[in-house]
C-alpha atoms as a PDB file:
ATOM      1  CA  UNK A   1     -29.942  47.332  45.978  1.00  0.00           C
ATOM      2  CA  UNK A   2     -28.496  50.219  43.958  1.00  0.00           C
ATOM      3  CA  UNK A   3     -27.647  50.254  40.588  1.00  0.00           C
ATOM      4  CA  UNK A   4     -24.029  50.315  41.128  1.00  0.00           C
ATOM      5  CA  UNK A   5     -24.212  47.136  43.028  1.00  0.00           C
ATOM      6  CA  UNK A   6     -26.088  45.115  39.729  1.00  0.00           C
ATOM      7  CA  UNK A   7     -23.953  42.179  38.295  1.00  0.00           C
ATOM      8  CA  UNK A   8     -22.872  43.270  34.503  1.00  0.00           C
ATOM      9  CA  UNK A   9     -25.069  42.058  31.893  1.00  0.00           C
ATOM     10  CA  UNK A  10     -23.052  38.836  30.183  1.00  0.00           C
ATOM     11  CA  UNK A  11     -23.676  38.079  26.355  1.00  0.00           C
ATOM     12  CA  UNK A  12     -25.341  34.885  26.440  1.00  0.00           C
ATOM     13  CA  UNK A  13     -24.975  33.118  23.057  1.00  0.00           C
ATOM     14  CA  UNK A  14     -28.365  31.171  23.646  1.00  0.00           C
ATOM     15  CA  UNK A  15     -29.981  34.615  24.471  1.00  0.00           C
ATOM     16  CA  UNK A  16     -32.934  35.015  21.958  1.00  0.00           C
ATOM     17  CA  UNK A  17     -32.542  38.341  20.027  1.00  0.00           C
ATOM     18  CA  UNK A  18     -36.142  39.100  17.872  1.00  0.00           C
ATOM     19  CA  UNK A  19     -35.728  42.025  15.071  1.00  0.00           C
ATOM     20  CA  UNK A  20     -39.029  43.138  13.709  1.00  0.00           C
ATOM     21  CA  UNK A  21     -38.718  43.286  10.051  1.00  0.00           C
ATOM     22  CA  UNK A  22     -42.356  43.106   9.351  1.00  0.00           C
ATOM     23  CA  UNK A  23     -43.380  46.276   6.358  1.00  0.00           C
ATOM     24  CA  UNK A  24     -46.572  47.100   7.877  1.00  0.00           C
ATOM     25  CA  UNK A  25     -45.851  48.813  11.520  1.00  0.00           C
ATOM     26  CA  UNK A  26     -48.066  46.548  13.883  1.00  0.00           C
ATOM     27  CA  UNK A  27     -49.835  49.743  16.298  1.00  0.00           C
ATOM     28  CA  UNK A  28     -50.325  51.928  13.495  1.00  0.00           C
ATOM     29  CA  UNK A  29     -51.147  49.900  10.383  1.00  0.00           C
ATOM     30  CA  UNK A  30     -48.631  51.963   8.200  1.00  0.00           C
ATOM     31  CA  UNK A  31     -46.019  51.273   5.810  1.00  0.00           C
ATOM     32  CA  UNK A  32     -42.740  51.243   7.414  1.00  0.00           C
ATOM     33  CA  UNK A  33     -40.509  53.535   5.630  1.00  0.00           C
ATOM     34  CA  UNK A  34     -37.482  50.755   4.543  1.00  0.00           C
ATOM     35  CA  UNK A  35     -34.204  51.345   7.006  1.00  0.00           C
ATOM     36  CA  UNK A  36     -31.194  52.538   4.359  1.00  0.00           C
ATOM     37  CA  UNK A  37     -28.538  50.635   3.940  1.00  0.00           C
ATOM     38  CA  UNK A  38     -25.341  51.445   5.970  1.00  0.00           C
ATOM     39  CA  UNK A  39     -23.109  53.266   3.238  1.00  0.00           C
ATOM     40  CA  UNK A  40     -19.141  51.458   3.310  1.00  0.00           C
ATOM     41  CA  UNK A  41     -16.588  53.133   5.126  1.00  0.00           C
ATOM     42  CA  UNK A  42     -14.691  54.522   2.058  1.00  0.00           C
ATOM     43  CA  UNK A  43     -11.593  52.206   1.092  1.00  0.00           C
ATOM     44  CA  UNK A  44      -8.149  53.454   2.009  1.00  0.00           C
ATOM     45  CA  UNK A  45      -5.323  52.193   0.321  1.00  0.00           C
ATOM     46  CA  UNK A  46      -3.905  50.291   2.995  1.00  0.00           C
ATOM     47  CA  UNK A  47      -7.263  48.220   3.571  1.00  0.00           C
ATOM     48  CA  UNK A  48      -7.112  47.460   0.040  1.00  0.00           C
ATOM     49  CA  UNK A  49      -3.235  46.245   0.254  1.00  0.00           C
ATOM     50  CA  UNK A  50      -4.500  44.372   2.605  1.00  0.00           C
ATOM     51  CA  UNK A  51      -7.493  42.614   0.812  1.00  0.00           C
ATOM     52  CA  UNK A  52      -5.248  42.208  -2.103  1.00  0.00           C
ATOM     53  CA  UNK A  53      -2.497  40.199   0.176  1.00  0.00           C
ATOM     54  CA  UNK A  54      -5.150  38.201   1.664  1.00  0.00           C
ATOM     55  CA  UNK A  55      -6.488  37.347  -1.359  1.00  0.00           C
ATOM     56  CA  UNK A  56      -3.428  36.261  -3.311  1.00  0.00           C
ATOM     57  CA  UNK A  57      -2.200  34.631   0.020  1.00  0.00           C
ATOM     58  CA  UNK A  58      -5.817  32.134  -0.283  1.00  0.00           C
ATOM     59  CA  UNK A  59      -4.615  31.541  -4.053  1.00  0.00           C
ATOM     60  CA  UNK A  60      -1.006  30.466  -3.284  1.00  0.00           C
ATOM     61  CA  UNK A  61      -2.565  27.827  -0.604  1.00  0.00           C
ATOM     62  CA  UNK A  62      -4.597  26.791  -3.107  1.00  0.00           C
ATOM     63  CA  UNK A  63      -1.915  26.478  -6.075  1.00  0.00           C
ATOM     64  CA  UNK A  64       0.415  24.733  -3.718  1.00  0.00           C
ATOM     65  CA  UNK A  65      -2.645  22.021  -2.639  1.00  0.00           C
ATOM     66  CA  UNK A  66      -3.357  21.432  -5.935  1.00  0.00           C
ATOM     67  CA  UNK A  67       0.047  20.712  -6.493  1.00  0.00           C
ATOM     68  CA  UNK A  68       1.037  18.510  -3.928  1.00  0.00           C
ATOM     69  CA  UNK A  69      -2.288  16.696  -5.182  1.00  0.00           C
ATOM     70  CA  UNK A  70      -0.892  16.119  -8.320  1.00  0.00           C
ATOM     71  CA  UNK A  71       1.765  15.438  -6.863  1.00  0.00           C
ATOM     72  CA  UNK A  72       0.724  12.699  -4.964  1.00  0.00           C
ATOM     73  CA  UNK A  73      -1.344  11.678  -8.030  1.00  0.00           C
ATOM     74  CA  UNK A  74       1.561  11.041 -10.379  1.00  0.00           C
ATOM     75  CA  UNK A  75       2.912   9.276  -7.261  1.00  0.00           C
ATOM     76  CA  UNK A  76       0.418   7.090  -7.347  1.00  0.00           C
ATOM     77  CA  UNK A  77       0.171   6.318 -11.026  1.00  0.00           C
ATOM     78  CA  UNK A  78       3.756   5.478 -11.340  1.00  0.00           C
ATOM     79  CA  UNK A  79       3.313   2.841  -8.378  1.00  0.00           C
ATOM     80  CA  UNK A  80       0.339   1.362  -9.926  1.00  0.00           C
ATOM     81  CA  UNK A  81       2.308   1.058 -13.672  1.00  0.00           C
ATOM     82  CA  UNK A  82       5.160  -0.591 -11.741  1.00  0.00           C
ATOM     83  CA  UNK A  83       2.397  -3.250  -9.869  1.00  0.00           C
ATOM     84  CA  UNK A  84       0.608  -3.547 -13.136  1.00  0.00           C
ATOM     85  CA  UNK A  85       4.052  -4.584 -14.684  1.00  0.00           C
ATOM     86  CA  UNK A  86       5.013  -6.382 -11.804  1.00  0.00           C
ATOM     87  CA  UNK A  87       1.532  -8.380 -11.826  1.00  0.00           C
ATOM     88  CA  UNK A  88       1.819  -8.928 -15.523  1.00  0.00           C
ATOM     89  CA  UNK A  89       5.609 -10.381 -15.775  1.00  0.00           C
ATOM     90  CA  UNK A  90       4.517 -12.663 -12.566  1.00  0.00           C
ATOM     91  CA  UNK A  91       1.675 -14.143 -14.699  1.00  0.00           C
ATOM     92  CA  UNK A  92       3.955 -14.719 -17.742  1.00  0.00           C
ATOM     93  CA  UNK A  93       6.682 -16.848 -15.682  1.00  0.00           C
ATOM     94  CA  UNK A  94       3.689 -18.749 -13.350  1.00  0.00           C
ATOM     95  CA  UNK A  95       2.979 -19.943 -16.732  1.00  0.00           C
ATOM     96  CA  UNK A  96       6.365 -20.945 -17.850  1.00  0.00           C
ATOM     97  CA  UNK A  97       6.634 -22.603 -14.853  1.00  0.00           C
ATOM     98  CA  UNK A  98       5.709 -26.165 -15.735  1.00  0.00           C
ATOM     99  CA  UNK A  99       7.728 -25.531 -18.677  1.00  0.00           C
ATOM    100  CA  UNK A 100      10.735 -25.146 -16.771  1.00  0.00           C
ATOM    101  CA  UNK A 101       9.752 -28.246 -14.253  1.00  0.00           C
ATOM    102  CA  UNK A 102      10.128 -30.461 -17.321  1.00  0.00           C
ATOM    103  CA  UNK A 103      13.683 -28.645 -18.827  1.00  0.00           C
ATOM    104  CA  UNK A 104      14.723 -29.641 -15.198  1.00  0.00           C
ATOM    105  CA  UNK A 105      13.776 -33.109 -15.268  1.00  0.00           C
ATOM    106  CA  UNK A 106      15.328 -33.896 -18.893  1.00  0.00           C
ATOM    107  CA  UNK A 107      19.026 -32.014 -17.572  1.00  0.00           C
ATOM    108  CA  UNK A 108      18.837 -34.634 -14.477  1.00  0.00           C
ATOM    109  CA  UNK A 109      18.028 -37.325 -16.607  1.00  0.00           C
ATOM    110  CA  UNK A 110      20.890 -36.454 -19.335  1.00  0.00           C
ATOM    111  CA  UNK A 111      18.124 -35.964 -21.967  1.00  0.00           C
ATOM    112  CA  UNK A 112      19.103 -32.643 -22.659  1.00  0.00           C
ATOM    113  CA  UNK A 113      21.281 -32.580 -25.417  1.00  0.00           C
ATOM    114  CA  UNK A 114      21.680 -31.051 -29.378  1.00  0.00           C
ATOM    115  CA  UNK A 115      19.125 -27.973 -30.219  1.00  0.00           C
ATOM    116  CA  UNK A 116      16.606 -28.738 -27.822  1.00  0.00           C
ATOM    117  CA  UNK A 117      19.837 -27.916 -25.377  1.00  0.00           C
ATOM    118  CA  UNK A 118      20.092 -24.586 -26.721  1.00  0.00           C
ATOM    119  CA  UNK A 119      16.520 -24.033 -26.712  1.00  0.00           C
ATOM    120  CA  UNK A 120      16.549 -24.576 -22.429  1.00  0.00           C
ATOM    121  CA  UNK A 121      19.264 -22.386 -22.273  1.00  0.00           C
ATOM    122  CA  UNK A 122      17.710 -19.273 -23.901  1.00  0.00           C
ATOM    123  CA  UNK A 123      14.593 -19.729 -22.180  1.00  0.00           C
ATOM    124  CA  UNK A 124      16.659 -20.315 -18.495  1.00  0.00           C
ATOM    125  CA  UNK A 125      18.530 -16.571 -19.549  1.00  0.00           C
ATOM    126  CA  UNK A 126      15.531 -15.264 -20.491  1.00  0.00           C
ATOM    127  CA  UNK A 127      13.494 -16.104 -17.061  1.00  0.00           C
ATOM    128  CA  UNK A 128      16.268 -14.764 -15.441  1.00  0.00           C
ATOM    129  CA  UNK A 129      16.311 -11.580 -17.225  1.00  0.00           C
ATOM    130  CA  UNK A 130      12.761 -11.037 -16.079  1.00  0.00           C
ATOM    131  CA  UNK A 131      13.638 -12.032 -12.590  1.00  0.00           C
ATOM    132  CA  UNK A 132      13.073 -15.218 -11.985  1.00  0.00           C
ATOM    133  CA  UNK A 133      15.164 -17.165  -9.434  1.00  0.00           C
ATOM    134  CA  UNK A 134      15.143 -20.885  -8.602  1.00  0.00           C
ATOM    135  CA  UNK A 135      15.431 -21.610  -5.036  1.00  0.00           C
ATOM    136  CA  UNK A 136      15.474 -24.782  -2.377  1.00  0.00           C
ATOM    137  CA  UNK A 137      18.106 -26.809  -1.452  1.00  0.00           C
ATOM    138  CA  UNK A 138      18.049 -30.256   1.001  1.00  0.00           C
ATOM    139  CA  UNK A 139      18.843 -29.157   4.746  1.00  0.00           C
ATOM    140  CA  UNK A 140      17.684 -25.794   4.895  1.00  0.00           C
ATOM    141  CA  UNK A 141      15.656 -25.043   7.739  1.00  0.00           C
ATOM    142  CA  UNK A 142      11.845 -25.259   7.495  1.00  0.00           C
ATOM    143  CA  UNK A 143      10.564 -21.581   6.678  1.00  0.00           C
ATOM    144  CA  UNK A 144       6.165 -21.889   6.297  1.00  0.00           C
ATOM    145  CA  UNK A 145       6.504 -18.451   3.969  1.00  0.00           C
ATOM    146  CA  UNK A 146       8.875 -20.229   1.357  1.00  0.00           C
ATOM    147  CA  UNK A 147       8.352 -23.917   1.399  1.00  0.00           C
ATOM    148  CA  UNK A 148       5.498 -26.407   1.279  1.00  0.00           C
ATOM    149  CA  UNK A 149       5.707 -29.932   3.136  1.00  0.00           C
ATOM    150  CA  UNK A 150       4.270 -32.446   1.362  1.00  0.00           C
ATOM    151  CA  UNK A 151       5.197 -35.130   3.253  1.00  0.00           C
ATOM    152  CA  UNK A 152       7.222 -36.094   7.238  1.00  0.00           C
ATOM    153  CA  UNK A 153      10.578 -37.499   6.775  1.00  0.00           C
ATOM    154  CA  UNK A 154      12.382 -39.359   9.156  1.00  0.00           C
ATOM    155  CA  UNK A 155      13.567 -37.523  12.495  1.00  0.00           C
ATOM    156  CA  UNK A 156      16.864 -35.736  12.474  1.00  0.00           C
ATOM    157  CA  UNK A 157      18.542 -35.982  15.245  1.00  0.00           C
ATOM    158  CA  UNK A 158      21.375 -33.864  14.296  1.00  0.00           C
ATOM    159  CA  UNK A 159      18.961 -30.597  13.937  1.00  0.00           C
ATOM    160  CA  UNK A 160      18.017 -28.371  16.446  1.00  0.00           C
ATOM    161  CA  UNK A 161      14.806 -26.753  14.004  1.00  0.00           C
ATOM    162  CA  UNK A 162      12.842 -28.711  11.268  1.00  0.00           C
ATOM    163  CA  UNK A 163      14.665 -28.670   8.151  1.00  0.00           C
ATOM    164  CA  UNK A 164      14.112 -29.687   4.388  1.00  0.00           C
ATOM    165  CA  UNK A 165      15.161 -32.959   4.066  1.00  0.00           C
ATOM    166  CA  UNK A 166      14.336 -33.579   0.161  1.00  0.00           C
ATOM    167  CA  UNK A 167      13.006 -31.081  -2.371  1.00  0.00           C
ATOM    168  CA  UNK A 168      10.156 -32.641  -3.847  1.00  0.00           C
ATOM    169  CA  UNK A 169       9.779 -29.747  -6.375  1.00  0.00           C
ATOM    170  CA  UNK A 170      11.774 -26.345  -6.425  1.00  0.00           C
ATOM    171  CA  UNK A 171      10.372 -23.188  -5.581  1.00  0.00           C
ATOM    172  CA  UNK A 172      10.526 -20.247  -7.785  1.00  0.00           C
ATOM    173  CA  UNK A 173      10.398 -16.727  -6.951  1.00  0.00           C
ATOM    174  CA  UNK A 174      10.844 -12.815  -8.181  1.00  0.00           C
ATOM    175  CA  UNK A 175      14.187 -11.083  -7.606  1.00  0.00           C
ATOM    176  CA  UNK A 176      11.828  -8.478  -5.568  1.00  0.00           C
ATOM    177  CA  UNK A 177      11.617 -11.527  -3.568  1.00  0.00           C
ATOM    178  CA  UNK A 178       7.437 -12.446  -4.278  1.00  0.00           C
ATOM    179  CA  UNK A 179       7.319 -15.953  -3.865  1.00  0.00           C
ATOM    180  CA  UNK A 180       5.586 -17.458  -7.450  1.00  0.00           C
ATOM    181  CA  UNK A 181       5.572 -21.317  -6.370  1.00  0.00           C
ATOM    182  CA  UNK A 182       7.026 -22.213  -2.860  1.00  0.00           C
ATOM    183  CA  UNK A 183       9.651 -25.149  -2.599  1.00  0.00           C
ATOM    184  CA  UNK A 184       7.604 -28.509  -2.082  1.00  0.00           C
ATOM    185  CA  UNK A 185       9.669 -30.417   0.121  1.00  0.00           C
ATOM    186  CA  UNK A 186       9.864 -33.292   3.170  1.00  0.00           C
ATOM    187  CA  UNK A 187      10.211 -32.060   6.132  1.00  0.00           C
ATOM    188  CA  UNK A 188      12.619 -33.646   9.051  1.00  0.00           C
ATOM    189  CA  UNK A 189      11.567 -32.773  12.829  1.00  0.00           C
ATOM    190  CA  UNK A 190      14.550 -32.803  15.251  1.00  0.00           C
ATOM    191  CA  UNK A 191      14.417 -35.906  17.171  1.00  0.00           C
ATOM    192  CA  UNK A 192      16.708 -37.657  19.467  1.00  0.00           C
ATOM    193  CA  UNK A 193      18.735 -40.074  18.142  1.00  0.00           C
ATOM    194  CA  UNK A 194      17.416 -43.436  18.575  1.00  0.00           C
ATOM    195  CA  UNK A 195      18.629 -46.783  19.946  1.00  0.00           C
ATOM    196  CA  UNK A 196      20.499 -48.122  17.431  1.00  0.00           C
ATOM    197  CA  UNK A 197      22.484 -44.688  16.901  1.00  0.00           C
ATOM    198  CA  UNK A 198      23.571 -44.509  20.283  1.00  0.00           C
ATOM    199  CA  UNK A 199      25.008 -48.181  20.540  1.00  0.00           C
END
């Protein structure tokens, strides 16, 4: 086989490459005189345009990621003050809540009358300035997320879903739409109608 007809030596990245840099030459026993370093090509003005472009391209990816992290930061913050606010005014009206259960009960009853009437009706505005909205009425439909059955009522027969047929206790809720207290209610299956509607 000639040398013309040998297969061209591949670089093999797991090829093992040994450099001797032992000081003491192994044959002879001398002192190796050290190898000088390789002296830089001399800089040109171009390659140092170039270094300087590279370099202040790096630094203008890194301003611009440290400000989209801030960014992103402040983001963050001001959606966390707004929760933190949100949180805090929920806690406030849950509290008022029982409050405003008992207002209800003396208007139905006709028992709210002189100052104490005025009194309700600054507290009512001022619930409602923070966002607070009363909700439930009878025959609505049946919605898990909203309401909470307390007890079965009687069939309905005219309803194709379950509805509310009483509200036990009305359900309170943010104008962002967080539910504080769900509507406590009866609820009414749809049922057919029975014998003594049909006769």
């Amino acid at each position: 086989m000639s040398s013309s007809d040998a297969e061209p030596i591949v670089d093999d990245p797991d090829r093992v490459i040994v450099r001797d840099k032992r000081r003491l030459d192994p044959e002879s026993g001398e002192l190796r005189a050290p190898s000088a370093p390789a002296e830089p090509a001399p800089e040109t003005a171009e390659s140092i345009a170039a270094e300087e472009d590279k370099l202040a391209a790096e630094l203008t990816a890194d301003l611009q990621r440290v400000s989209a992290e801030y960014a992103n930061y402040r983001k963050r913050v001001d959606r966390d003050r707004v929760a933190v606010a949100e949180m805090a005014t929920a806690g406030l009206l849950s509290g008022l809540l029982p409050i405003l259960d008992d207002i209800d009960l003396a208007r139905d009853h006709g028992d709210l009358t002189g100052p104490f009437a005025a009194v309700a009706e600054k507290l009512s505005s001022y619930v409602s300035k923070l966002g607070l909205e009363q909700f439930g009425e009878p025959g609505e439909p049946f919605d898990p997320a909203v309401h909470e059955a307390l007890m079965q009522a009687e069939p309905d027969p005219a309803a194709s879903v379950a509805t509310c047929a009483q509200v036990l206790q009305k359900g309170y809720r943010l104008s962002a739409g967080r539910v504080l207290r769900p509507e406590r209610v009866s609820v009414a299956e749809p049922g057919a109608p029975t014998a003594t509607d049909e006769s």
